[in-house]
Protein backbone atom coordinates (compact mmCIF):
# COMPACT_ATOMS: atom_id res chain seq x y z
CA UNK A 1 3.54 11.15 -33.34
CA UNK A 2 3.44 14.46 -31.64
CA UNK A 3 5.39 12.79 -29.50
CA UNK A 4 8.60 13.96 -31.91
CA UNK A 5 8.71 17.32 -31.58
CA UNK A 6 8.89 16.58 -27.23
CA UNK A 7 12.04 14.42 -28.29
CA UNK A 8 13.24 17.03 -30.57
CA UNK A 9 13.51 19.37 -27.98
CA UNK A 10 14.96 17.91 -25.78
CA UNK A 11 17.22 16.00 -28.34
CA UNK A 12 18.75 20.03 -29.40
CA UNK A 13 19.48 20.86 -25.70
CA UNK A 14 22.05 17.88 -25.80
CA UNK A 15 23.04 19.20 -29.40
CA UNK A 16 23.52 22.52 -27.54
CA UNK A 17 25.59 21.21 -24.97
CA UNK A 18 28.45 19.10 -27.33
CA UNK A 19 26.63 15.94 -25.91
CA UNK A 20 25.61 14.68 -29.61
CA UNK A 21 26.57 16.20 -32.88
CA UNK A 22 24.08 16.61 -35.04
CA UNK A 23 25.81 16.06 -38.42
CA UNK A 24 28.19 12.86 -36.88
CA UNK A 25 27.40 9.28 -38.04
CA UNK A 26 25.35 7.64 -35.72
CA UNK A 27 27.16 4.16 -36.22
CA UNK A 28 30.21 6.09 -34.20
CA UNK A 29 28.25 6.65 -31.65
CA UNK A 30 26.40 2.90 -31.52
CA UNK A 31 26.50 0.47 -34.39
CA UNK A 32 22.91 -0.74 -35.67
CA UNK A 33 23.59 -4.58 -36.06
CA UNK A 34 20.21 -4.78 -37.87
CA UNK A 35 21.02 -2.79 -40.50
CA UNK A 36 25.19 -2.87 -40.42
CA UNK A 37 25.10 -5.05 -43.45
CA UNK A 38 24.03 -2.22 -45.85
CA UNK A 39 27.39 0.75 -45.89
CA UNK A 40 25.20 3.36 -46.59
CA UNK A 41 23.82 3.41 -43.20
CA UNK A 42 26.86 4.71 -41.92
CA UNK A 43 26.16 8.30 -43.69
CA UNK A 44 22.71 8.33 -41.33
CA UNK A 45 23.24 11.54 -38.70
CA UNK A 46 20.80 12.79 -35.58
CA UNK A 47 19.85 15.47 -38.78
CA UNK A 48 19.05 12.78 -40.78
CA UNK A 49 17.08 11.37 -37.93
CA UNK A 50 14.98 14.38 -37.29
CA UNK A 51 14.28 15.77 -40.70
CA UNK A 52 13.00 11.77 -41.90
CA UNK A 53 16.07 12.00 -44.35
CA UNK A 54 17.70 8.25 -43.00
CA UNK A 55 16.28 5.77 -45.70
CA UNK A 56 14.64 3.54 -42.78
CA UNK A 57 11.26 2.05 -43.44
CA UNK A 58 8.62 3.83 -40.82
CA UNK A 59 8.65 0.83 -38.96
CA UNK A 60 10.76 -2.30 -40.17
CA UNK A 61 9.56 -5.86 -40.62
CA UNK A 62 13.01 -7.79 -40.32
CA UNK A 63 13.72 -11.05 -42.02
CA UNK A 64 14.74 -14.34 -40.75
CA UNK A 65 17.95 -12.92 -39.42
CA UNK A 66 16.64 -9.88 -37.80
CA UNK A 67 17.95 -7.24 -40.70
CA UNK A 68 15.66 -5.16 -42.64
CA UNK A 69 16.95 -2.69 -45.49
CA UNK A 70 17.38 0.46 -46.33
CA UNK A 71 14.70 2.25 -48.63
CA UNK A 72 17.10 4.55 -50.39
CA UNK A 73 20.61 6.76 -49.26
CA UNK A 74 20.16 8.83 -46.51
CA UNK A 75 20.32 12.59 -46.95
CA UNK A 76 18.61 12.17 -50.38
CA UNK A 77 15.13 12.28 -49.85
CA UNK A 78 12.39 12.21 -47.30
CA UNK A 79 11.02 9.25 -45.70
CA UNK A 80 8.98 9.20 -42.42
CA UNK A 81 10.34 6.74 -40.15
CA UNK A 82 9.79 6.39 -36.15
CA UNK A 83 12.15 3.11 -36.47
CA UNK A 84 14.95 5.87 -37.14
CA UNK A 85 13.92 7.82 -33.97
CA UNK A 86 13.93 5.18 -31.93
CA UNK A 87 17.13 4.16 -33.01
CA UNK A 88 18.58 7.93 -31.96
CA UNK A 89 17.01 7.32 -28.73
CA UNK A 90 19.28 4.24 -28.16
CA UNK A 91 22.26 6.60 -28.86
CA UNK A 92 21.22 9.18 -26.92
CA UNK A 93 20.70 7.17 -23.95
CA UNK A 94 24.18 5.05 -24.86
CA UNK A 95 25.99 8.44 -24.85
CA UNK A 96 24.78 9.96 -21.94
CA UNK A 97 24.36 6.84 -19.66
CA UNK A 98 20.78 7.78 -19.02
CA UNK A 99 17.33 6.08 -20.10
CA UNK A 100 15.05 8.74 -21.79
CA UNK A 101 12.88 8.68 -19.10
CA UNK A 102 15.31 10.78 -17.24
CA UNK A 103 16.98 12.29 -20.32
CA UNK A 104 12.80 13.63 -20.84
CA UNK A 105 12.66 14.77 -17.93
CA UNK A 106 15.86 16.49 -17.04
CA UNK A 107 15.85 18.10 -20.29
CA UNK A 108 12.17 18.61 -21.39
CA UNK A 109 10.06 18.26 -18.33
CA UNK A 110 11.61 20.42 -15.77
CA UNK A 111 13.20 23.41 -17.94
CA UNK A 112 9.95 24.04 -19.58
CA UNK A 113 7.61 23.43 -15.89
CA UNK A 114 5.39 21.20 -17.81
CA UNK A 115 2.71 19.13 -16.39
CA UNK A 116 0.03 16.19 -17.36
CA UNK A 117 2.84 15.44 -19.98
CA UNK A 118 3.69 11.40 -19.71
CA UNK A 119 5.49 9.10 -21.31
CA UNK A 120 4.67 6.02 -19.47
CA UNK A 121 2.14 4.36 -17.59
CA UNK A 122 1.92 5.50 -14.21
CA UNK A 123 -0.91 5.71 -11.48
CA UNK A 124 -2.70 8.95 -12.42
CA UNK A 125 -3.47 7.54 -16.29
CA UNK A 126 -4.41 4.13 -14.48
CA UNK A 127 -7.41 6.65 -13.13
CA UNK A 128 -7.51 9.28 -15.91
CA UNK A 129 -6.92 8.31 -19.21
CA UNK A 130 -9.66 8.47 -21.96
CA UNK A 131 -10.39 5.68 -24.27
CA UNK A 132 -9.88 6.56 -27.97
CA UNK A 133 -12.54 5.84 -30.25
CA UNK A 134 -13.10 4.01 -33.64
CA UNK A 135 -16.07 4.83 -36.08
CA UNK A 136 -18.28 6.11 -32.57
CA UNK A 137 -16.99 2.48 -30.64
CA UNK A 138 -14.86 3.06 -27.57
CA UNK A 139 -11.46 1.24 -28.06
CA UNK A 140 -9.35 -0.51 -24.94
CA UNK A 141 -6.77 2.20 -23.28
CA UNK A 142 -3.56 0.89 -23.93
CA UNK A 143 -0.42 2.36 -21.37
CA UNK A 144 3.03 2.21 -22.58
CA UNK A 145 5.46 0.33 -19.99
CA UNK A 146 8.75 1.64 -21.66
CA UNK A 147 9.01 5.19 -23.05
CA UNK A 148 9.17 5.93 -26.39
CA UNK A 149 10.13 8.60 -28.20
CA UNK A 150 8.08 8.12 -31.82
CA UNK A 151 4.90 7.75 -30.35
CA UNK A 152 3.59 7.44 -26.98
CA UNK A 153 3.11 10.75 -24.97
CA UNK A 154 -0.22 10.72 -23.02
CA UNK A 155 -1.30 14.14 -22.19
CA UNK A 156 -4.14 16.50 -23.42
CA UNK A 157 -4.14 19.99 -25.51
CA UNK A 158 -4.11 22.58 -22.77
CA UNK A 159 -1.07 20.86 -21.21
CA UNK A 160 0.35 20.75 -24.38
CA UNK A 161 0.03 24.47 -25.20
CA UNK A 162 2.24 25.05 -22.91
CA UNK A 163 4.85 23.34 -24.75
CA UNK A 164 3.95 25.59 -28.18
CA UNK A 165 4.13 28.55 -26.01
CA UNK A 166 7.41 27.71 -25.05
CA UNK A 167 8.50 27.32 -28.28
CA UNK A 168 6.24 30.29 -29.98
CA UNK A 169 8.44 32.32 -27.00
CA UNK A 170 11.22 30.46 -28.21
CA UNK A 171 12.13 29.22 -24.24
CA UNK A 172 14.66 26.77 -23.29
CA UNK A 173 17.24 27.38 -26.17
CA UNK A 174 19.28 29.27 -28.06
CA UNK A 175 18.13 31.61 -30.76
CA UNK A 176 20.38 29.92 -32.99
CA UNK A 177 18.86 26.92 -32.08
CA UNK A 178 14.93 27.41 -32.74
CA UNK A 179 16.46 29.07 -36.17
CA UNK A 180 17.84 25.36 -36.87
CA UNK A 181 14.95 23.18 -35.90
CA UNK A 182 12.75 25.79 -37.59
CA UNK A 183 14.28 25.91 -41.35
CA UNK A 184 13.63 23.74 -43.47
CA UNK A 185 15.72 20.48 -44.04
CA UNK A 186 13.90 18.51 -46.96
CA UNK A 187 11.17 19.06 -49.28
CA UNK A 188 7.70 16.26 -49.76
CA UNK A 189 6.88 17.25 -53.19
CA UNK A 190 2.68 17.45 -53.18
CA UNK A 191 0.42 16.75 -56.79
CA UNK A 192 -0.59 19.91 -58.36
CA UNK A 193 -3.78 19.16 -57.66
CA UNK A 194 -3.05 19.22 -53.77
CA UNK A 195 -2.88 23.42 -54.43
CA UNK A 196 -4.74 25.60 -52.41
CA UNK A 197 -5.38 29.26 -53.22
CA UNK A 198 -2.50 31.00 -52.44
CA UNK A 199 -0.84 28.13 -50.86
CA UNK A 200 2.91 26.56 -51.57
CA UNK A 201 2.14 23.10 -53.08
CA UNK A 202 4.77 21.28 -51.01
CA UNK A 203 5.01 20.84 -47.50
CA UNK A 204 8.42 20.59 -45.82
CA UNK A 205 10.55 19.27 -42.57
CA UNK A 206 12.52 21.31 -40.04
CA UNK A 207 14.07 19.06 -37.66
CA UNK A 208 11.34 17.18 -35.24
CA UNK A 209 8.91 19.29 -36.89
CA UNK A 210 6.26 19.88 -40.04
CA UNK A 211 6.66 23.15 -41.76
CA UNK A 212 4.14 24.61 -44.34
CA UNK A 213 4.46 27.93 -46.35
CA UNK A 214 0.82 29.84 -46.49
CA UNK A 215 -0.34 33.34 -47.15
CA UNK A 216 0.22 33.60 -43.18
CA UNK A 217 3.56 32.63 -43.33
CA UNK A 218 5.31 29.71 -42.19
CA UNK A 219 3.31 27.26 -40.33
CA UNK A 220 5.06 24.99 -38.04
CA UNK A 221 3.86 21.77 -36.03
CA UNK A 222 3.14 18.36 -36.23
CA UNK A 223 0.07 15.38 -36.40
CA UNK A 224 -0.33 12.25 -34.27
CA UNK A 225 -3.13 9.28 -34.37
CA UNK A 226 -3.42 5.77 -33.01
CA UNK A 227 -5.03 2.60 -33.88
CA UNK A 228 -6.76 2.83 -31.05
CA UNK A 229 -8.64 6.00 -32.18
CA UNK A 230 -6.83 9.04 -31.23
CA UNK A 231 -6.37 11.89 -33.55
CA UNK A 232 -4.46 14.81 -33.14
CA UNK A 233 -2.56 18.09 -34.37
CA UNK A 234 -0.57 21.04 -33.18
CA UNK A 235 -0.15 24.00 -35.08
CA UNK A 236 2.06 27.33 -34.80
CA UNK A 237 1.84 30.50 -36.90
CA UNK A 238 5.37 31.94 -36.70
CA UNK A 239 4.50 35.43 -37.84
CA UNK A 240 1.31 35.75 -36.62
CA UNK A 241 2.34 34.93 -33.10
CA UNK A 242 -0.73 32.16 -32.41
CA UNK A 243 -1.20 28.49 -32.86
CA UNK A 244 -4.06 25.51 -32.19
CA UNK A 245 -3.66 22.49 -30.61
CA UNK A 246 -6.81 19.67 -31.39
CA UNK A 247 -6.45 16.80 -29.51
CA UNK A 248 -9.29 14.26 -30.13
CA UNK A 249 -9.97 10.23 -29.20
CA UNK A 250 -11.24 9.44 -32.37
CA UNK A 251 -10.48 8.14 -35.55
CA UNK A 252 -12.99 11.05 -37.18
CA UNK A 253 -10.92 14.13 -35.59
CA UNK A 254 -9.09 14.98 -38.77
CA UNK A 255 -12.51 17.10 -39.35
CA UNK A 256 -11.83 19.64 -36.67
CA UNK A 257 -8.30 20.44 -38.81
């Protein structure tokens, strides 16, 4: 999953541009046969989309006639879903006449100069990539054919820091911009007796991103894992100009956070 924020990015240079609007239907863009028959879906927007606001299951199990349903209205609460990013990925690359892999790499890849960042199975993973690891057991590598933009990326954490520091410099776009994908969007209300000392109780969403309020100051980034046994994290102190990326192939790396 820290494959969103990637997507993100490169999802607000197109916002930037007029390309997509961020608070426009998506249904006007490209209609969603699979969930057309429920009206509400029409309200669900790219912002929607990025802050996990749409309604959409995470991922859906359709019935007999290939629909699934909406969990609730969108825009009125949080619910993760990397159904609802793939959907945005369809309109993105129905809009711009593109497939993502090109979309990634025209506006992620090349602006930002970043390298051993993938997004599908090519010859140097064939020969690099690790296996990921469940309770100490290796686990079969398993290489995406067709990008995805929910889950997917194959890279490791000092390629990735150069990402953060792109956006801890705030490279690439507009001030305006990084002020937008870094407020937050929606609240995830925690238990009280989630509190840590000094700590906000809830943790909230910018857009592509997971924001949390500490004595620090805001911290902004994001978590991935696999079934296969990969667990990882990313994480940027705004005002303390610094961040930590743990990358790990196992199922035990939550440990390290």
């Amino acid at each position: 999953s820290v494959t969103k924020p990637l997507f993100t990015f490169a999802v607000m240079r197109l916002v930037e541009r007029g390309i997509l609007d961020l608070d426009k239907p998506l249904f006007q863009y490209l209609p969603f046969k699979d969930v057309e028959h429920d009206e509400r879906y029409k309200l669900i927007t790219a912002r929607h989309v990025l802050s996990h606001q749409t309604g959409f299951p995470n991922w859906a199990n359709r019935n007999k006639n290939g629909q699934f349903h909406l969990l609730f209205t969108p825009g009125t609460k949080f619910g993760y879903s990397g159904e609802a990013f793939e959907y945005l990925k369809r309109v993105i690359e129905h809009i711009t006449g593109k497939e993502i892999r090109i979309i990634l790499k025209e506006e992620l890849i090349s602006p930002l100069n970043l390298k051993n960042i993938y997004f599908e199975k090519n010859e140097y993973l064939l020969k690099n990539a690790a296996n990921g690891h469940i309770d100490n057991l290796p686990t079969n590598i398993r290489l995406i054919e067709n990008p995805k933009v929910a889950y997917g990326v194959y890279t490791e954490a000092k390629s990735f820091a150069t990402f953060m520091l792109a956006l801890i410099n705030r490279i690439g776009l507009k001030p305006e911009t990084y002020n937008e994908m870094f407020k937050i969007q929606t609240t995830i209300p925690k238990d009280d007796s989630e509190k840590k000392d000094g700590w906000d109780i809830n943790s909230y969403r910018g857009l592509g991103f997971e924001i949390e309020k500490s004595p620090y100051g805001l911290i902004i980034g994001h978590g991935g894992s696999t079934s296969t046994g990969f667990t990882c994290y990313f994480n940027m102190f705004q005002d303390l100009n610094m961040g930590y990326a743990i990358f790990s192939n196992s199922n035990s790396g939550s440990i390290l956070v």
